[in-house]
Protein backbone atom coordinates (compact mmCIF):
# COMPACT_ATOMS: atom_id res chain seq x y z
CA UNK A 1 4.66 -14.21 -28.82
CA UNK A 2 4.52 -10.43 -29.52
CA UNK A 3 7.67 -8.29 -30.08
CA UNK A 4 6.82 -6.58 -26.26
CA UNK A 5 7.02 -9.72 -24.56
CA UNK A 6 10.17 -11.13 -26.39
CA UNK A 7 11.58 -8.50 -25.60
CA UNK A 8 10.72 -7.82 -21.81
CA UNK A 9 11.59 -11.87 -21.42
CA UNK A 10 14.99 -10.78 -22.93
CA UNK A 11 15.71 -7.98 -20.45
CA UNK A 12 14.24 -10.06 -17.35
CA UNK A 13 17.07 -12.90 -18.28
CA UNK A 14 19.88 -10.23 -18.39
CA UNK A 15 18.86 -8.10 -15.77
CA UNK A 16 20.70 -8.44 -11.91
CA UNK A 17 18.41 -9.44 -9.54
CA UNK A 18 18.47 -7.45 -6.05
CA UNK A 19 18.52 -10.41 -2.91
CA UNK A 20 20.59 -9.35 -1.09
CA UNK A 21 19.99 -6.32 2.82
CA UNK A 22 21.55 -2.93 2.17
CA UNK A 23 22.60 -1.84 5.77
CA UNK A 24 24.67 0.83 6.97
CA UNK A 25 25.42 1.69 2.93
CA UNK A 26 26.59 -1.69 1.89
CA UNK A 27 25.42 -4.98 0.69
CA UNK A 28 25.02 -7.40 3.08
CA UNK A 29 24.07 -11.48 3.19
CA UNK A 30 22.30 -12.15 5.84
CA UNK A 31 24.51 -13.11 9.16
CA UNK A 32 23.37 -16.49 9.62
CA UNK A 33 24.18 -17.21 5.63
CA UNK A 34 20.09 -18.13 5.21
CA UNK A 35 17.99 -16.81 2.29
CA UNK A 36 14.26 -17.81 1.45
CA UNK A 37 12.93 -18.67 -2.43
CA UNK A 38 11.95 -15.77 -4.56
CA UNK A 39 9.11 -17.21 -7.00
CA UNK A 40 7.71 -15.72 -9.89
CA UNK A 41 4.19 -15.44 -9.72
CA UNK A 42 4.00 -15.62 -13.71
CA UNK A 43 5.53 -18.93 -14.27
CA UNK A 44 5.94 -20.66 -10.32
CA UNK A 45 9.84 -20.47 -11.55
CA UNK A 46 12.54 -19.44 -8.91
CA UNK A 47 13.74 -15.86 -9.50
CA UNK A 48 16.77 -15.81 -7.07
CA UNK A 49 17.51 -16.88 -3.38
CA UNK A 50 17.28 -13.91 -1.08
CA UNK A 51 19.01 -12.43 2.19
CA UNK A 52 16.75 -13.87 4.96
CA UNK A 53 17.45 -11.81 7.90
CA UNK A 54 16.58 -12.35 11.28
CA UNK A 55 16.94 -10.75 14.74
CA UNK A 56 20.94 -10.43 14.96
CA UNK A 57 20.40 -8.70 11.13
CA UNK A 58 17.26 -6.62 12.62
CA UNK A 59 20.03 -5.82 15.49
CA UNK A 60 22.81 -4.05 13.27
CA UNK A 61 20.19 -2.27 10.99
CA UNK A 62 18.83 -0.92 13.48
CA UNK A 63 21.87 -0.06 15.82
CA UNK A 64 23.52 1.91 12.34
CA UNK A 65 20.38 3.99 11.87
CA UNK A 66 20.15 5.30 15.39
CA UNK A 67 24.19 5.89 14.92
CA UNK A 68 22.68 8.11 11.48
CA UNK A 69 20.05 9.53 13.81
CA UNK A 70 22.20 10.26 16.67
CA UNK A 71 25.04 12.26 14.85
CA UNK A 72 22.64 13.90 12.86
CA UNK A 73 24.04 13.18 9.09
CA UNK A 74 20.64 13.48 7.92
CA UNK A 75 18.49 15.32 10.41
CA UNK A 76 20.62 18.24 11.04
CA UNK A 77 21.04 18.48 7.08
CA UNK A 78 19.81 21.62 6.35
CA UNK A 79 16.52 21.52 4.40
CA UNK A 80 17.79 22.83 0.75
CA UNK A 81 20.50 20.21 1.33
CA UNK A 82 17.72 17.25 2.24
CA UNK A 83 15.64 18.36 -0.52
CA UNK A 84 18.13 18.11 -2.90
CA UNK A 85 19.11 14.70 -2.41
CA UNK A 86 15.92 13.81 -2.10
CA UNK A 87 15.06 15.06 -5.95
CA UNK A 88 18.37 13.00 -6.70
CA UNK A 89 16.85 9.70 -5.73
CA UNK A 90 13.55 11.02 -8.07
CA UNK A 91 15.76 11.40 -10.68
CA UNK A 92 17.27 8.10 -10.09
CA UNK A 93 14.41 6.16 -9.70
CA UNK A 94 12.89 7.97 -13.21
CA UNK A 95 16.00 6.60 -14.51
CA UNK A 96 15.67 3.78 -13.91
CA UNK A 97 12.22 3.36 -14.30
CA UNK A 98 12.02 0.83 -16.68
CA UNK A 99 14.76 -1.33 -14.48
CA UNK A 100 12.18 -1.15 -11.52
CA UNK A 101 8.75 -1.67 -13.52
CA UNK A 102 10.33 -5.10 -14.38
CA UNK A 103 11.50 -6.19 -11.34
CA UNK A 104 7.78 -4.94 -9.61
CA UNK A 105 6.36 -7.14 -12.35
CA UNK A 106 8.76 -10.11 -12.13
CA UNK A 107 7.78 -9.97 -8.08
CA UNK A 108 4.33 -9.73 -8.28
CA UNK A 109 2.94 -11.01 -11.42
CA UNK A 110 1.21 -7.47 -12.06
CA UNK A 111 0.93 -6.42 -15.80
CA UNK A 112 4.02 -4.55 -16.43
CA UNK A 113 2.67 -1.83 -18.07
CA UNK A 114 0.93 -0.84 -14.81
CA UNK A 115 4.08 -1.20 -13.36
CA UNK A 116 5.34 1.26 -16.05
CA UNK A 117 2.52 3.40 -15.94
CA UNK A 118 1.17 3.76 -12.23
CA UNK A 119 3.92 1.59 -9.88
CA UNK A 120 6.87 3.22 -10.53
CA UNK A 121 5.55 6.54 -11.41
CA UNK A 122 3.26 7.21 -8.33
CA UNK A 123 6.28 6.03 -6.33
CA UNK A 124 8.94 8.80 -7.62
CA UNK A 125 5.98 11.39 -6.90
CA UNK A 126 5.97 10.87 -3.82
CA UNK A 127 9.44 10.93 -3.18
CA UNK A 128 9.58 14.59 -4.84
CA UNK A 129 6.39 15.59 -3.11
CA UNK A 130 7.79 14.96 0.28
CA UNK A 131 10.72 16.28 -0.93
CA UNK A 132 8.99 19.36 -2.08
CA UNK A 133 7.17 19.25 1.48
CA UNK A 134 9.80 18.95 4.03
CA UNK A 135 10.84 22.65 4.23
CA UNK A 136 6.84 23.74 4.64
CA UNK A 137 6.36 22.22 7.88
CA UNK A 138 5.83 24.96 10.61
CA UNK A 139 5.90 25.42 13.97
CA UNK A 140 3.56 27.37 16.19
CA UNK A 141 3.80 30.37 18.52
CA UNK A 142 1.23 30.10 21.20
CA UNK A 143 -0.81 32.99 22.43
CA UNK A 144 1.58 33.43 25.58
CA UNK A 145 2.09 35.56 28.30
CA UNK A 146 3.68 39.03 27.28
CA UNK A 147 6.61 38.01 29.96
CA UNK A 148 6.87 35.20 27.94
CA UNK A 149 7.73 33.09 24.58
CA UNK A 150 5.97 30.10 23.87
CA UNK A 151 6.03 28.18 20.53
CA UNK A 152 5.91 24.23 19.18
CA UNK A 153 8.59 22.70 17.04
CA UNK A 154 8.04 19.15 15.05
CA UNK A 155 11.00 16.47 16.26
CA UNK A 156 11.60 13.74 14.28
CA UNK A 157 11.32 10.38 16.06
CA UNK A 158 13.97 8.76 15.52
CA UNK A 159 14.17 5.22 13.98
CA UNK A 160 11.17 4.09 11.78
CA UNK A 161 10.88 0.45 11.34
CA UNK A 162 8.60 0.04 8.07
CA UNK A 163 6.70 -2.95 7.11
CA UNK A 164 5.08 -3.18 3.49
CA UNK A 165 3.06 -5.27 1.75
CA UNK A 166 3.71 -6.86 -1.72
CA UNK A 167 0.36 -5.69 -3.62
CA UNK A 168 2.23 -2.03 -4.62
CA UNK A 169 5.21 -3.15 -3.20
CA UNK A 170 7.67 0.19 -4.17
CA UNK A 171 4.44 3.00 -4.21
CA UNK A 172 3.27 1.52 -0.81
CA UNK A 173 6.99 1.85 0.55
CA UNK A 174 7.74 5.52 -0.40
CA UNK A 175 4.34 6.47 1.01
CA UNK A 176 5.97 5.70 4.38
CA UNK A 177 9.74 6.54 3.33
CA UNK A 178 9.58 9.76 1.45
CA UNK A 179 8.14 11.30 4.44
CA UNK A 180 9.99 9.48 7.26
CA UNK A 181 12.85 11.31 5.68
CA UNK A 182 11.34 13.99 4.92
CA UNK A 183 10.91 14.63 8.89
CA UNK A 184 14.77 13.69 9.44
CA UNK A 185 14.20 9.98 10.46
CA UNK A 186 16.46 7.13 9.89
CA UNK A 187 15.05 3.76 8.82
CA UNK A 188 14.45 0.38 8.85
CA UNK A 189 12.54 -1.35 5.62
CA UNK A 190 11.21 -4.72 5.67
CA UNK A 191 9.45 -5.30 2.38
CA UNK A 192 7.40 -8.24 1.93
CA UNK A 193 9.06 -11.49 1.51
CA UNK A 194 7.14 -12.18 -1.98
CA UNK A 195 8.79 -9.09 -3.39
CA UNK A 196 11.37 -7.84 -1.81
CA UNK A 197 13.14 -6.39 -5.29
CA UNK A 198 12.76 -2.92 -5.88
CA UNK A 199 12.51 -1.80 -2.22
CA UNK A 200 16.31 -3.55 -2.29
CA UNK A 201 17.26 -1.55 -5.76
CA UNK A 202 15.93 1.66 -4.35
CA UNK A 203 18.13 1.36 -1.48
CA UNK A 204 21.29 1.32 -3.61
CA UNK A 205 20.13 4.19 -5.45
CA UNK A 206 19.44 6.51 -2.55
CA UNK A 207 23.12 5.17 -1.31
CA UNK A 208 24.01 6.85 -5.19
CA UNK A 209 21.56 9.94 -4.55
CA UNK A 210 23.95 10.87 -1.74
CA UNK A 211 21.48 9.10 1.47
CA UNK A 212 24.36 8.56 4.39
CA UNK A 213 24.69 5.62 5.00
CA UNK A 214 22.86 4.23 7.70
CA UNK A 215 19.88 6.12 7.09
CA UNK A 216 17.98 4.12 4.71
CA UNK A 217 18.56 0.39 5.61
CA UNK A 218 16.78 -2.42 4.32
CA UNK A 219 16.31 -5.98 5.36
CA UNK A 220 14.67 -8.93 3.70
CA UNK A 221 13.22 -11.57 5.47
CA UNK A 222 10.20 -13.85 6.51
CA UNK A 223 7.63 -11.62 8.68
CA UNK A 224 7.67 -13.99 11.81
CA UNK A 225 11.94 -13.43 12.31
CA UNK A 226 12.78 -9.79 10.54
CA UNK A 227 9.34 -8.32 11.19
CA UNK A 228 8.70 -9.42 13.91
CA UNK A 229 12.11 -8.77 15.37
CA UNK A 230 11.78 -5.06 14.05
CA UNK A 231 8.56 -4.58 16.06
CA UNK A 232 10.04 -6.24 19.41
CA UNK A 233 12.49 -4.16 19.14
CA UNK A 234 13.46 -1.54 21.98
CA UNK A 235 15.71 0.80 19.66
CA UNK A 236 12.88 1.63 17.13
CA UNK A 237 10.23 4.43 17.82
CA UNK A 238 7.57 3.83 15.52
CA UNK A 239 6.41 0.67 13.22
CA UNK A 240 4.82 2.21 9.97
CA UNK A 241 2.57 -1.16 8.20
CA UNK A 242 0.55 -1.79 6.02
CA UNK A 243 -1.04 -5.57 5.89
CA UNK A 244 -3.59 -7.64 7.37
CA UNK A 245 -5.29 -7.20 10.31
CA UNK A 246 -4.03 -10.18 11.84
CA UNK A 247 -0.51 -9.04 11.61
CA UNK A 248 -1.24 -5.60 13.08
CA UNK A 249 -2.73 -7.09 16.19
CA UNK A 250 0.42 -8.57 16.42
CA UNK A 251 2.39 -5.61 16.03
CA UNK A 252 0.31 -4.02 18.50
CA UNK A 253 0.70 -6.58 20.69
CA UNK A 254 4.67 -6.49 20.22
CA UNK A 255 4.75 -2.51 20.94
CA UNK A 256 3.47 -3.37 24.46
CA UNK A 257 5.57 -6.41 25.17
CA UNK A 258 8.44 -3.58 24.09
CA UNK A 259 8.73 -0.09 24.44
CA UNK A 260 5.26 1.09 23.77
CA UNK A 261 6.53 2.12 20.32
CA UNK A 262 4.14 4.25 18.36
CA UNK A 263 2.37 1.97 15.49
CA UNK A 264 0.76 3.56 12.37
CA UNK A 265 -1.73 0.65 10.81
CA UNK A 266 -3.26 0.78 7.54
CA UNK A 267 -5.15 -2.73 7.47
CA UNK A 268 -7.25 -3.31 4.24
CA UNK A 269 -11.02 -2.95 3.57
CA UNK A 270 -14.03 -4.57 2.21
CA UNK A 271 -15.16 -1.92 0.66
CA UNK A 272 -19.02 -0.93 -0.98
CA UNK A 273 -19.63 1.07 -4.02
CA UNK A 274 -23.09 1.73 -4.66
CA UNK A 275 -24.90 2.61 -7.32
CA UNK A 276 -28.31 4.49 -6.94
CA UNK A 277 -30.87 4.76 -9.96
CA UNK A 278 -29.79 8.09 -11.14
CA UNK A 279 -26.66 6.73 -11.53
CA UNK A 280 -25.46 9.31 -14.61
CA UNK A 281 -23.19 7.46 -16.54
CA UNK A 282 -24.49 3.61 -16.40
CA UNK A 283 -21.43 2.56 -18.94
CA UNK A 284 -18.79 4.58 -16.89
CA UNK A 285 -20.21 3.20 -13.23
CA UNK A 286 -20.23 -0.27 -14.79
CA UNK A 287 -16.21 0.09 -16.14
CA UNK A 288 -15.52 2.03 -12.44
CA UNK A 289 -17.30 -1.57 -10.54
CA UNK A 290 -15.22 -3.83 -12.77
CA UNK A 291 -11.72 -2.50 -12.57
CA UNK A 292 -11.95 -1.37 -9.29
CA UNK A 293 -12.38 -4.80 -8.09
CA UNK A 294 -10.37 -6.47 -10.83
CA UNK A 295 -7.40 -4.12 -10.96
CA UNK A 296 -3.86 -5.91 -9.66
CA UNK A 297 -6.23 -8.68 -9.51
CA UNK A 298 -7.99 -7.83 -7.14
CA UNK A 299 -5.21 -7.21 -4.73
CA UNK A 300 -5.74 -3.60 -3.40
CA UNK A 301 -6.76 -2.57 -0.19
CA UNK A 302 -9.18 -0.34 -1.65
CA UNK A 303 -10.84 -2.65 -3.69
CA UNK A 304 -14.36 -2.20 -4.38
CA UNK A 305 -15.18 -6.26 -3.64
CA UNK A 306 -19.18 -5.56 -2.76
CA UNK A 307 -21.14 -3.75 -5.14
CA UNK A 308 -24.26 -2.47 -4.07
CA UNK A 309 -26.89 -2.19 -7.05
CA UNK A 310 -30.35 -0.86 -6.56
CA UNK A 311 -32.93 -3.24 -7.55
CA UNK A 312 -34.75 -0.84 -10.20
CA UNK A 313 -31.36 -0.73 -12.49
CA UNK A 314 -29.96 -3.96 -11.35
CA UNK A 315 -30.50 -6.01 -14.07
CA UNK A 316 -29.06 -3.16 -16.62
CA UNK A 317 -26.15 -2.38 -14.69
CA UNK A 318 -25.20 -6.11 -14.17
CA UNK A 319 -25.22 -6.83 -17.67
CA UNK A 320 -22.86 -3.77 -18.33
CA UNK A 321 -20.43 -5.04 -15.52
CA UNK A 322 -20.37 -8.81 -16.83
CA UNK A 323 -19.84 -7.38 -20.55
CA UNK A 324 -16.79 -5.34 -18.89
CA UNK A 325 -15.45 -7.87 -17.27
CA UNK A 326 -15.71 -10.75 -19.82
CA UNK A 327 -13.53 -8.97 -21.75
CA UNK A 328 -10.47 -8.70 -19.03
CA UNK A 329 -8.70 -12.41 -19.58
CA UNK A 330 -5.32 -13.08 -17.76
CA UNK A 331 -2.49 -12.82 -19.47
CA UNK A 332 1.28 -12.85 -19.18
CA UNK A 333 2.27 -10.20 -16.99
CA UNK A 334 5.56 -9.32 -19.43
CA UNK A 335 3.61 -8.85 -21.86
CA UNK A 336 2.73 -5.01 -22.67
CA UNK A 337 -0.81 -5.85 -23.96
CA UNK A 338 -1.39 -7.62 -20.41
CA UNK A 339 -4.08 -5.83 -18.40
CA UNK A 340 -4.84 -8.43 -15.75
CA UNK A 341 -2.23 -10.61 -14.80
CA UNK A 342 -1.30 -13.18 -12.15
CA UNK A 343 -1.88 -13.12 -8.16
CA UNK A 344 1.38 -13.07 -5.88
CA UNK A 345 2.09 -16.41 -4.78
CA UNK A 346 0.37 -19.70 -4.65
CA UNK A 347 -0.71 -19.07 -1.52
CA UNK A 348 -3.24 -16.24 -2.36
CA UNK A 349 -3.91 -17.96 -5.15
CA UNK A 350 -5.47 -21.02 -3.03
CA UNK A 351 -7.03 -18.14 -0.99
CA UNK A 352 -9.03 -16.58 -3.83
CA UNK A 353 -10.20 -19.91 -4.80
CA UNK A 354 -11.37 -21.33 -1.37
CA UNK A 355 -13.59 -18.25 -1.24
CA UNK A 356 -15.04 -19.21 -4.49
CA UNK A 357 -16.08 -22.23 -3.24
CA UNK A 358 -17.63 -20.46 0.12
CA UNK A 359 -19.66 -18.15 -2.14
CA UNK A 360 -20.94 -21.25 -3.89
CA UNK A 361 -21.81 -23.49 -1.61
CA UNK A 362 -23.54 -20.56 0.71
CA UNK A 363 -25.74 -19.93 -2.29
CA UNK A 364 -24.79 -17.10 -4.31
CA UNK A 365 -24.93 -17.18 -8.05
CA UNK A 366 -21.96 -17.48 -10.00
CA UNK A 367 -21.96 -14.70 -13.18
CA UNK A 368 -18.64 -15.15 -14.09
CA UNK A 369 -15.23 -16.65 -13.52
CA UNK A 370 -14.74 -18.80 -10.32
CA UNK A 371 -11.72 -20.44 -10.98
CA UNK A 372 -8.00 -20.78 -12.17
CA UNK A 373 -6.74 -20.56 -15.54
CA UNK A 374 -3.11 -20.30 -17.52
CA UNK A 375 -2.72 -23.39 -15.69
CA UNK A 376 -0.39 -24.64 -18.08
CA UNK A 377 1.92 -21.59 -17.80
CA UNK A 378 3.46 -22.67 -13.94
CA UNK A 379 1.87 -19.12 -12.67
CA UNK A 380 -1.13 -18.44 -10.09
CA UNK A 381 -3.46 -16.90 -12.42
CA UNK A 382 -7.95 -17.08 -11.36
CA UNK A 383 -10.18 -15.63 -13.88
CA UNK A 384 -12.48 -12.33 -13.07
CA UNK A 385 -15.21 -13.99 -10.47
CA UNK A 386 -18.74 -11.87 -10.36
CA UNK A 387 -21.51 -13.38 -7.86
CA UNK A 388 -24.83 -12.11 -7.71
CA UNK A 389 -27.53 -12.47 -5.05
CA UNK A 390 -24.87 -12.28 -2.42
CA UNK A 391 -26.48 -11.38 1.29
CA UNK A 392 -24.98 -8.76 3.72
CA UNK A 393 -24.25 -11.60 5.75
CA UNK A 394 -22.60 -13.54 3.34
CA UNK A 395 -18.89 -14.61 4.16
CA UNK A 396 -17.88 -13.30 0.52
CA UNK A 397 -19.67 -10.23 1.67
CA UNK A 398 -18.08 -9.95 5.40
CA UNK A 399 -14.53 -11.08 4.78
CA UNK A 400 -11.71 -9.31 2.77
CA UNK A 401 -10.57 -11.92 -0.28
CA UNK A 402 -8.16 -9.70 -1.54
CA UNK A 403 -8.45 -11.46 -4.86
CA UNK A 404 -10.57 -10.68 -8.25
CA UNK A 405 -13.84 -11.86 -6.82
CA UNK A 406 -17.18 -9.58 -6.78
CA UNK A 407 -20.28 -9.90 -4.99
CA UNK A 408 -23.03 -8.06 -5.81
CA UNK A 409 -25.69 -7.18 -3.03
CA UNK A 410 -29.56 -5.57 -4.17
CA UNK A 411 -30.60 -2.44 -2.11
CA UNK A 412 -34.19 -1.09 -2.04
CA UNK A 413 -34.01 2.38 -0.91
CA UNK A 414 -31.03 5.30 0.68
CA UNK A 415 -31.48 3.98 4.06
CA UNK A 416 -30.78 -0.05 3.47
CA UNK A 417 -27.87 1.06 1.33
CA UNK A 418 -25.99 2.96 3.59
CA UNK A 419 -27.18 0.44 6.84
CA UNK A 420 -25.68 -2.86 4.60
CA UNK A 421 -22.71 -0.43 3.41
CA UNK A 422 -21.45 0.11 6.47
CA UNK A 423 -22.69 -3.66 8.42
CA UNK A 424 -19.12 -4.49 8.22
CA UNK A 425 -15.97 -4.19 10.43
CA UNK A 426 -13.94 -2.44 7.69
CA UNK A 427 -14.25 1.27 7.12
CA UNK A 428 -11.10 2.16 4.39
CA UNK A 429 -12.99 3.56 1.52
CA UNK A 430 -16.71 3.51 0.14
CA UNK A 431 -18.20 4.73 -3.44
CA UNK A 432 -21.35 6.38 -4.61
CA UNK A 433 -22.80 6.66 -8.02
CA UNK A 434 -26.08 9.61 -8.48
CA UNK A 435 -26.83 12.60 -10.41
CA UNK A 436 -28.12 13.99 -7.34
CA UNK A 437 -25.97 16.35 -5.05
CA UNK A 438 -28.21 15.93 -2.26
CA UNK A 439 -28.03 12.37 -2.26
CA UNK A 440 -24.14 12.83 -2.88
CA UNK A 441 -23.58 14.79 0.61
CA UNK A 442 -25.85 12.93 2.08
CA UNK A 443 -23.46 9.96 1.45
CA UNK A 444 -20.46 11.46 2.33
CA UNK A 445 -21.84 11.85 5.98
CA UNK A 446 -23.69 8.31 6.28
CA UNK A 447 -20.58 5.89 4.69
CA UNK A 448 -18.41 5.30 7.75
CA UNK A 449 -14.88 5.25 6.12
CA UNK A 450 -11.34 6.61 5.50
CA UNK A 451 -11.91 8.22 1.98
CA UNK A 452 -15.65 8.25 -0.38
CA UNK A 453 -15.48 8.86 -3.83
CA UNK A 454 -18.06 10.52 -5.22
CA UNK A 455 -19.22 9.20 -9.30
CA UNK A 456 -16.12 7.28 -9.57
CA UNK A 457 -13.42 4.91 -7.66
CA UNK A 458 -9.95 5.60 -6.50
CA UNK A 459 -10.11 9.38 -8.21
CA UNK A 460 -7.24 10.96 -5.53
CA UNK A 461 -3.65 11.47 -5.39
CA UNK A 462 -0.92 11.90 -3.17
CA UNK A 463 -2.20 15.09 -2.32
CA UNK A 464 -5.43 13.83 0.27
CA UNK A 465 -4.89 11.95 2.88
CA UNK A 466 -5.28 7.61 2.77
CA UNK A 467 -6.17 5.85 5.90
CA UNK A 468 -9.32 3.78 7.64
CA UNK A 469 -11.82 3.62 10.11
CA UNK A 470 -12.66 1.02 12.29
CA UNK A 471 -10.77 -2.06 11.83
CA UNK A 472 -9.36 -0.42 8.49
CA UNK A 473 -6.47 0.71 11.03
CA UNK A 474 -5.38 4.45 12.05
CA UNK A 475 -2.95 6.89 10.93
CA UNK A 476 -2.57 8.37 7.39
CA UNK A 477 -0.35 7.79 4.37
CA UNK A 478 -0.12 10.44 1.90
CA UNK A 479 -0.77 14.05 2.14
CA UNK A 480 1.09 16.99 4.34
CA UNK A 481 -0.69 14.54 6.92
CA UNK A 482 1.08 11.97 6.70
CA UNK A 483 4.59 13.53 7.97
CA UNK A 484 2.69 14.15 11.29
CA UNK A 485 3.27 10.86 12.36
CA UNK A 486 6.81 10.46 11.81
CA UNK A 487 7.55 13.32 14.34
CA UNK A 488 7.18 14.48 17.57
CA UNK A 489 5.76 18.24 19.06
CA UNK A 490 7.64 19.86 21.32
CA UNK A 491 6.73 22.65 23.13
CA UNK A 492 8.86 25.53 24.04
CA UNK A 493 8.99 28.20 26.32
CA UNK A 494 11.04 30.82 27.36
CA UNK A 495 10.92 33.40 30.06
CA UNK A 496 11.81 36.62 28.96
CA UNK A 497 13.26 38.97 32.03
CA UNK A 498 11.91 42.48 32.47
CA UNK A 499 8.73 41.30 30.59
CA UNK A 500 5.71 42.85 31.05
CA UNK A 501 4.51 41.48 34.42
């Protein structure tokens, strides 16, 4: 046992686990007295019994942040005053940055130093970029008759309900937090029941950033009672999720049984990355198509899952990939040398490993991987999984596994590329590797999806936009974008006497 992981096991047997709803600035059980298991993905061992609420805990969370909205405690806050509270709960959060990392990890089984290092981090940005952002967004004056003053003003909505999923659960969060507030919304969080932790920590220390209370509830619970509950609901304005796609037909399906509640979805991917013959930088591409499948094991929307190799460089490039990825073993998520650790639950687990067996018994050849190890340990852990001679039509090539499985697809020439790229109901994000800036634009316009990187994977920031086409979902996460969506435009206009006629 290294000195890292002694002494991260030390900290995650002293350290006060959150599992409990923060509503209306206090700590609350849930009414009913119920709480559901927190396991730890690393071991299978119970972390701590949490809060499960349900509709009557939905019903006070929501009735104290439209009391916040109504009287305007944080909405009629003047900007300076919003920002700077705002910055507080950075400063917490850096603070406590460590704290958080650990709990992320202890949730989710993800290595903790990319808790440390990306999590945690990314999350505080965009806090203080939305923070930074909130006094920037303008209004309009409309070309308007000279007896006349017309102009547009943003509104905030009102109450956000805001459903997140447990892959990023903290960064995924404050992309749909930091600028709910930032707009003057109150809000409703339901994290994920498999990690409900830090989105329950980061509650308190908004309470301690100077948040009213009310504002900035949260509420832990199963996604059939609280979510579900939270999207019924005829007091909330807009449901904010990111998930499956099954779940946001529901969601959709609850806004109409409801109050025709505005729904922002953001619903996964099966995303391509291609690499031509030109590719310039075989070793880089190959490092870019293993971690950008393999990453939180596999469990990003984003993830680069079919890898699209042209036939002339196919052989080379595959043998780069497998010599990446043989070297990425699982390991124990507390410990600091850990780059690839377990997957959330059991669950997703079984998931990844039913898909293994599709993918072998439709025919596709099996590289590397394709099954569980750390057995021993308790935890859900499946080894790196590369298949080649996968067909478009494959179900590892049509259906989203949303574990650390690769299939690997041959492509002739531009045009079969970009028709088997996009032969797929998903449309989040799509990659390109070529030496050619022709080729390159020519890309950009053919892949049909929410964001294309160009000669490498995942290379934005809080500062573009992050959304999907097709059944990817609609509306946008990060960027000045994103604050659209949490507000309303209302349009002005006075009549000004003894104008010019």
């Amino acid at each position: 046992m290294t000195q890292g992981l002694s002494d991260n096991l030390a900290k995650a047997e002293s350290i006060a686990l959150p599992n409990m709803a923060v509503v209306d600035g206090e700590l609350r059980p849930a009414l009913a007295g119920g709480t559901f298991d927190n396991i730890s993905s690393r071991d299978g061992r119970l972390l701590a019994q949490v809060a499960a609420g349900e509709a009557a805990d939905i019903d006070i969370a929501v009735a104290a942040a439209r009391r916040a909205f109504a009287d305007g405690r944080w909405r009629n806050l003047a900007p300076k005053a919003k920002k700077k509270i705002l910055h507080k709960l950075a400063d917490l959060m850096e603070s406590h940055a460590e704290e958080l990392a650990l709990l992320e990890s202890l949730d989710t089984g993800k290595p903790i130093r990319d808790a440390q290092a990306v999590d945690i981090p990314l999350a505080t940005d965009s806090v203080r970029y939305y923070a930074e952002a909130l006094d920037k967004v303008y209004g309009e004056v409309g070309p308007h008759h000279p007896g006349r003053l017309s102009y547009a003003v943003h509104e905030p909505l009102g109450v956000i309900g805001a459903i997140v999923p447990w892959n990023f659960p903290l960064h995924m969060a404050m992309w749909k937090v930091a600028p709910a507030l930032a707009m003057g919304n109150s809000i409703v969080l339901k994290p994920a029941e498999q990690s409900p932790m830090t989105a329950i920590r980061v509650a308190e220390l908004a309470l301690e950033a100077g948040l009213p209370p009310g504002v900035f509830n949260v509420v832990p619970g199963l996604g059939e009672t609280a979510g579900k509950a939270l999207a019924l609901h005829m007091d909330v304005d807009m449901i904010a999720f990111t998930g499956s796609g099954v779940v946001g037909r529901l969601l959709m399906q609850y806004s109409g049984q409801s109050n025709l509640k505005r729904v922002s979805l953001e619903l996964g991917g099966k995303s391509p990355q291609i690499i031509f013959p030109d590719c310039p930088d075989i070793a880089g591409a190959a490092r870019g198509a293993a971690w950008s499948i393999f990453y939180n094991q596999g469990q990003v929307c984003t993830a680069a899952s079919r890898l699209l190799v042209h036939e002339d460089i196919r052989a080379e490039f595959m043998a780069e990939v497998v010599k990446v990825a043989s070297r990425i073993e699982a390991g124990d998520p507390l410990d600091p040398a850990t780059r690839f650790g377990a997957m959330v639950s059991a669950g997703q687990m079984e998931t990844a490993l039913r898909y293994i067996e599709t993918a072998k018994a439709e025919g596709a050849e099996l590289v590397l991987g394709g099954g569980r190890v750390r057995e021993e340990s308790g935890g859900y852990y499946v080894a790196p999984t590369i298949f080649d001679q996968v067909t478009p039509g494959a179900t590892l090539a049509r259906e989203e596994v949303f574990g650390p499985v690769l299939g690997v697809i041959g492509f002739s020439d531009e045009a079969e590329a970009y028709r088997i790229a996009n032969d797929t109901v998903y449309g989040l994000a799509a990659g390109v590797w070529t030496a050619d800036l022709d080729r390159a634009h020519r890309a950009v316009r053919a892949l049909h999806a929410g964001q294309v990187w160009v000669n490498g994977w995942d290379a934005d920031d809080i500062t573009m936009p992050f959304g999907g086409f097709k059944q990817s979902g609609f509306g946008r996460d990060r960027s000045l974008h994103a604050m659209e969506k949490y507000a309303d435009l209302k349009a002005v206009s006075f009549t000004i006497r003894g104008g010019v006629a």
